[in-house]
N, C-alpha and C. Protein backbone atom coordinates (compact mmCIF):
# COMPACT_ATOMS: atom_id res chain seq x y z
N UNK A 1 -15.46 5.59 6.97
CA UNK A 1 -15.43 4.21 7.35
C UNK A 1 -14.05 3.67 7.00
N UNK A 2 -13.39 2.84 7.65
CA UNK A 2 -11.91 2.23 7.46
C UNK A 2 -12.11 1.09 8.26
N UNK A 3 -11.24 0.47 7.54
CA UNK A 3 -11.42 -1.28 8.30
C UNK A 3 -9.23 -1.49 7.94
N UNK A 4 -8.91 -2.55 9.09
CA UNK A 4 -7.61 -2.35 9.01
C UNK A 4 -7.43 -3.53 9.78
N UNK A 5 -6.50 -4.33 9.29
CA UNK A 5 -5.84 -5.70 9.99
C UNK A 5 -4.57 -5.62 10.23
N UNK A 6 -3.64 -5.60 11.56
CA UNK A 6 -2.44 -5.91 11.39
C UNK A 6 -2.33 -7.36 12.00
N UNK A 7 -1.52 -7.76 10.77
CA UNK A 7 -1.26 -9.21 10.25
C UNK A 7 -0.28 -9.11 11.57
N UNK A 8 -0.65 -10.87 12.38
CA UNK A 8 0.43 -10.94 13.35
C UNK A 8 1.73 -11.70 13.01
N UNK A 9 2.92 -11.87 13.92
CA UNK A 9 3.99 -12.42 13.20
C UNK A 9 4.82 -10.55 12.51
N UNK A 10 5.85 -10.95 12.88
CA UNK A 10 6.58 -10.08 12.22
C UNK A 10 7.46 -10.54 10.68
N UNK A 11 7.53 -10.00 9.97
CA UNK A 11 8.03 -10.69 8.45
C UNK A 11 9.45 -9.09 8.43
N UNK A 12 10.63 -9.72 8.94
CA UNK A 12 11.69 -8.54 8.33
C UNK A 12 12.02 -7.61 9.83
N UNK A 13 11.71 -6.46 10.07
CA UNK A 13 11.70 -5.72 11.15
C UNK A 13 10.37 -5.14 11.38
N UNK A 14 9.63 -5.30 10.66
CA UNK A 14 7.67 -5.37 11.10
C UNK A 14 6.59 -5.96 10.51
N UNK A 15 5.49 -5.30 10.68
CA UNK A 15 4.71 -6.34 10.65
C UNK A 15 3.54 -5.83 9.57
N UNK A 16 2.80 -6.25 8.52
CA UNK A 16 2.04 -5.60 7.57
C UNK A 16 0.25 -5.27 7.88
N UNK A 17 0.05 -4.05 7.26
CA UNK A 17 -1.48 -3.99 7.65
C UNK A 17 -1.99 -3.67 6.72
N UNK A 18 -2.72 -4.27 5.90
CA UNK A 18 -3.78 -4.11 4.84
C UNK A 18 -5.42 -3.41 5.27
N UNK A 19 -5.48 -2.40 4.05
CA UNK A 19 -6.38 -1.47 4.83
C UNK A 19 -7.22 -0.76 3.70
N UNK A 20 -8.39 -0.83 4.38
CA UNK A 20 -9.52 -0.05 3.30
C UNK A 20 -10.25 0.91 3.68
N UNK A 21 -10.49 2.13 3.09
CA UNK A 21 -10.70 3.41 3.73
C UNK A 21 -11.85 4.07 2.69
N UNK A 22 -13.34 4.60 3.23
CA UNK A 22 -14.21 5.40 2.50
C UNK A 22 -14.40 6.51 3.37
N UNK A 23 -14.33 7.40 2.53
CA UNK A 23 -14.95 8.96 2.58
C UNK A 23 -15.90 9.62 1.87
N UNK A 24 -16.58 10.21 2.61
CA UNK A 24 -17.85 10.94 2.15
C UNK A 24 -18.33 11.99 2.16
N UNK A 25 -18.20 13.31 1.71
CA UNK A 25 -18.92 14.11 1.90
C UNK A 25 -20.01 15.10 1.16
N UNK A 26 -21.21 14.92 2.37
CA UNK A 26 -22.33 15.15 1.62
C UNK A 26 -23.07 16.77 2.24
N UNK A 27 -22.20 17.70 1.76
CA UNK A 27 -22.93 19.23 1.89
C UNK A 27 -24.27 19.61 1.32
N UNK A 28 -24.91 20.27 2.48
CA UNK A 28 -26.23 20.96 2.01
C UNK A 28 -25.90 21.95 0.28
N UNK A 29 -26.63 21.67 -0.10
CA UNK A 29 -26.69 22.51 -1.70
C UNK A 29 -25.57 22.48 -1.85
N UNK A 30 -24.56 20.99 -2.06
CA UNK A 30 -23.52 21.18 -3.07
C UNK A 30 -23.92 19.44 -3.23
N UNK A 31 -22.83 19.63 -4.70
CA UNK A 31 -22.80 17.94 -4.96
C UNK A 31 -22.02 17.34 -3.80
N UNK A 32 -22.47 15.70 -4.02
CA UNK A 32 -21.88 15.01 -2.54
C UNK A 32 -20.00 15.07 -3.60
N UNK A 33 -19.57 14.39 -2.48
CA UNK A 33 -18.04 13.97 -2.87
C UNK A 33 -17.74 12.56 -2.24
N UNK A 34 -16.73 11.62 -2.42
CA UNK A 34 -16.50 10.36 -2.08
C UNK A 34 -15.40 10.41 -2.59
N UNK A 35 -14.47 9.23 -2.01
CA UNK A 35 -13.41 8.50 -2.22
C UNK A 35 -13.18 7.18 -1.36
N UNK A 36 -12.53 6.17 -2.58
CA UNK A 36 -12.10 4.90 -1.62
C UNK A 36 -10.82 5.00 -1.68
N UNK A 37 -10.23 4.16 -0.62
CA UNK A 37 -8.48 3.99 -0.15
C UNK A 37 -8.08 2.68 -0.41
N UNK A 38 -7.25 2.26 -0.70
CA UNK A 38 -6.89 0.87 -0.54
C UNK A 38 -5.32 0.82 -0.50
N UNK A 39 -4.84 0.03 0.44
CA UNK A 39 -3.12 0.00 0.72
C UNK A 39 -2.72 -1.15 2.06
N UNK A 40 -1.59 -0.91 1.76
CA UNK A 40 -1.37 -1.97 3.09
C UNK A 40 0.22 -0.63 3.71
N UNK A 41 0.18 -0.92 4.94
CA UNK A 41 1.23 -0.15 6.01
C UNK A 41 2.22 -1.10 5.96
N UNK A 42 3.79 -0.69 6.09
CA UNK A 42 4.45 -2.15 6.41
C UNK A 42 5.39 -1.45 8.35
N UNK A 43 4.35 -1.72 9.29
CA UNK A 43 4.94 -0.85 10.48
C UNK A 43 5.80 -1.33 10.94
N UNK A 44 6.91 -1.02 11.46
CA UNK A 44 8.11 -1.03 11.68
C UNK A 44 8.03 -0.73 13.03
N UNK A 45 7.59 0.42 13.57
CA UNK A 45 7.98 0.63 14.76
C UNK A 45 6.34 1.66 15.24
N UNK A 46 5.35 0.94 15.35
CA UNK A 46 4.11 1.67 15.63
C UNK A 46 3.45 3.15 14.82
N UNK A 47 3.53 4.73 15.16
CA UNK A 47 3.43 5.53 14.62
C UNK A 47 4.87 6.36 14.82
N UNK A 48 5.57 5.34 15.05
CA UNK A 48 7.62 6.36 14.79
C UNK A 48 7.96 5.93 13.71
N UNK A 49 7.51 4.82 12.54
CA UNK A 49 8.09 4.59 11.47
C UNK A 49 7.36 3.44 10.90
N UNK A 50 6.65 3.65 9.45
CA UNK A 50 6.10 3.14 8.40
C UNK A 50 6.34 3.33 7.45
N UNK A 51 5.97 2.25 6.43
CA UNK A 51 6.24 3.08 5.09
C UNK A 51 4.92 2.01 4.81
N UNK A 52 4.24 2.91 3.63
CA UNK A 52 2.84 2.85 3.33
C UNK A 52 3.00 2.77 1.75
N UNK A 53 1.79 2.30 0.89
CA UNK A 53 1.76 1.99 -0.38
C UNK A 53 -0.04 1.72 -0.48
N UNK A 54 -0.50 2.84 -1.04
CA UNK A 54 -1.81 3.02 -1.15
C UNK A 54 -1.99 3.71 -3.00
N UNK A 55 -3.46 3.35 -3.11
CA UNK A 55 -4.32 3.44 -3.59
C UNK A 55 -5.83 4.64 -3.66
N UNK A 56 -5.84 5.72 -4.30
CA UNK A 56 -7.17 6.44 -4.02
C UNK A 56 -7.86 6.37 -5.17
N UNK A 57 -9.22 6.42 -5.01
CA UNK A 57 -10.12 7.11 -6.43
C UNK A 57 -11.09 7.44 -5.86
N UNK A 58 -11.61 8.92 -6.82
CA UNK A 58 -12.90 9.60 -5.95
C UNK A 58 -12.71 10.97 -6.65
N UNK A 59 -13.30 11.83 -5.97
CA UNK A 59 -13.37 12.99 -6.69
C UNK A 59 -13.45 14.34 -5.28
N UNK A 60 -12.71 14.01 -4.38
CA UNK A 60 -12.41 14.92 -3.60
C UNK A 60 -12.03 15.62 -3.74
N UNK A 61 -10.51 15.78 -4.13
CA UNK A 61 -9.93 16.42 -4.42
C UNK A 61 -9.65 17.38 -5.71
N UNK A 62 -11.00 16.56 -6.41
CA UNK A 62 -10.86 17.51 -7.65
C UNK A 62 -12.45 18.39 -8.05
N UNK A 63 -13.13 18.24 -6.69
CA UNK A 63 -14.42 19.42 -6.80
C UNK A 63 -13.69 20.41 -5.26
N UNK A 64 -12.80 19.67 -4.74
CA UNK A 64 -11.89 20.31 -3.76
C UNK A 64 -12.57 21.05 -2.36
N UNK A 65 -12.67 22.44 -2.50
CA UNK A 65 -13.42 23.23 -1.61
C UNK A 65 -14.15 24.19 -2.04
N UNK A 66 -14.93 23.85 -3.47
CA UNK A 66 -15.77 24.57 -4.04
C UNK A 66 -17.76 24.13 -3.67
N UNK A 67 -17.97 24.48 -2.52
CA UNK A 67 -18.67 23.72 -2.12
C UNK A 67 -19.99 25.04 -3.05
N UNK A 68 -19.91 25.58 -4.19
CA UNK A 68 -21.36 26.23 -5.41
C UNK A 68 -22.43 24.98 -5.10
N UNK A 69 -23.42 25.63 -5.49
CA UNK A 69 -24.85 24.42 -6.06
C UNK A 69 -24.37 23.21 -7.36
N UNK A 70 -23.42 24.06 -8.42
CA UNK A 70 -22.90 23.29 -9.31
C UNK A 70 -21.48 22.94 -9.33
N UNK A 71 -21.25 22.38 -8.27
CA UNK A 71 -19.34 22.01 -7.86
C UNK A 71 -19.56 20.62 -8.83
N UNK A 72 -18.52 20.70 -9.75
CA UNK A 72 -18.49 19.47 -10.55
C UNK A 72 -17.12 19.20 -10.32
N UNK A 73 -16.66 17.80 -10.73
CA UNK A 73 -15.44 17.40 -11.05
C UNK A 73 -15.00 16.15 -10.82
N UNK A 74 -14.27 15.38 -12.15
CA UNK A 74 -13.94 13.99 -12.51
C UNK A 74 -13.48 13.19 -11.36
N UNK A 75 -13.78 11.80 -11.40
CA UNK A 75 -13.40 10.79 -10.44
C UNK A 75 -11.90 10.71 -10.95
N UNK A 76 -10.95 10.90 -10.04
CA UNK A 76 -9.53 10.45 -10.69
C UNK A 76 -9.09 9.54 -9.37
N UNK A 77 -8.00 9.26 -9.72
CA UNK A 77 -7.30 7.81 -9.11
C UNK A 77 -5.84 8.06 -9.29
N UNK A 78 -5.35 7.74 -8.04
CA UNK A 78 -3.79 8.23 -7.95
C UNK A 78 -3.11 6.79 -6.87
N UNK A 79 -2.08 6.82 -7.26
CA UNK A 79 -0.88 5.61 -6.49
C UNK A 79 0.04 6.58 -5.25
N UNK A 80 0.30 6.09 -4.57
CA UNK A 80 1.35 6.85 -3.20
C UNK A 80 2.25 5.88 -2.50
N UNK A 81 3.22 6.17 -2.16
CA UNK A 81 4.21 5.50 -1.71
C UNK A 81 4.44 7.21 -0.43
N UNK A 82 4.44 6.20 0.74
CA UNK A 82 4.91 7.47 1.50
C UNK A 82 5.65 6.62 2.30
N UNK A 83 6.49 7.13 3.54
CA UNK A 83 7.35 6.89 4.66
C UNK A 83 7.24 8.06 6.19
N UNK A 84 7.15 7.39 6.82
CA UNK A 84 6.74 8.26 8.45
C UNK A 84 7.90 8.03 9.20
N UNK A 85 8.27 8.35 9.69
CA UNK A 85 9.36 8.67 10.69
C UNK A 85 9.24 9.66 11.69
N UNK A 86 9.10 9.70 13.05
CA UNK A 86 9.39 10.25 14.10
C UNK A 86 9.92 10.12 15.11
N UNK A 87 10.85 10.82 15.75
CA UNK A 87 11.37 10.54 17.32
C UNK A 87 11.28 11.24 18.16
């Protein structure tokens, strides 16, 4: 599930999108897994150039692709700063 607004009006050379993102996954005979997202995009030029500043916590990535009967592993939470560029 993701929900996403781009704010109209341009502020600079684009325009900002604040955004909230859940994931879920729930395998037969393993524990489920989840994570939420939270960040805003600041797009510049559609999908040729963003730069992004997000938010995760969940435990995806840390029961990973051990999908055992007993896949365990801690909710952690991490910060990201990324940048996209394509031509």
């Amino acid at each position: 599930m993701q929900a996403l607004y781009l704010v109209p009006g341009k502020i600079g050379v684009g325009r900002f999108q604040p955004y909230v993102q859940y994931t879920a996954i729930n395998p037969l005979d393993s524990a489920n897994r989840n994570e939420w997202q939270g960040g805003v995009n600041y797009v510049i030029d559609g999908h040729n150039a963003r730069v992004a500043v997000f938010y995760t916590y969940g435990d995806i990535r840390s029961k990973g692709a051990n999908y055992a009967s007993n896949a365990a592993g801690d909710k952690v939470d991490s910060f990201h700063v990324a940048l996209q560029v394509q031509y």
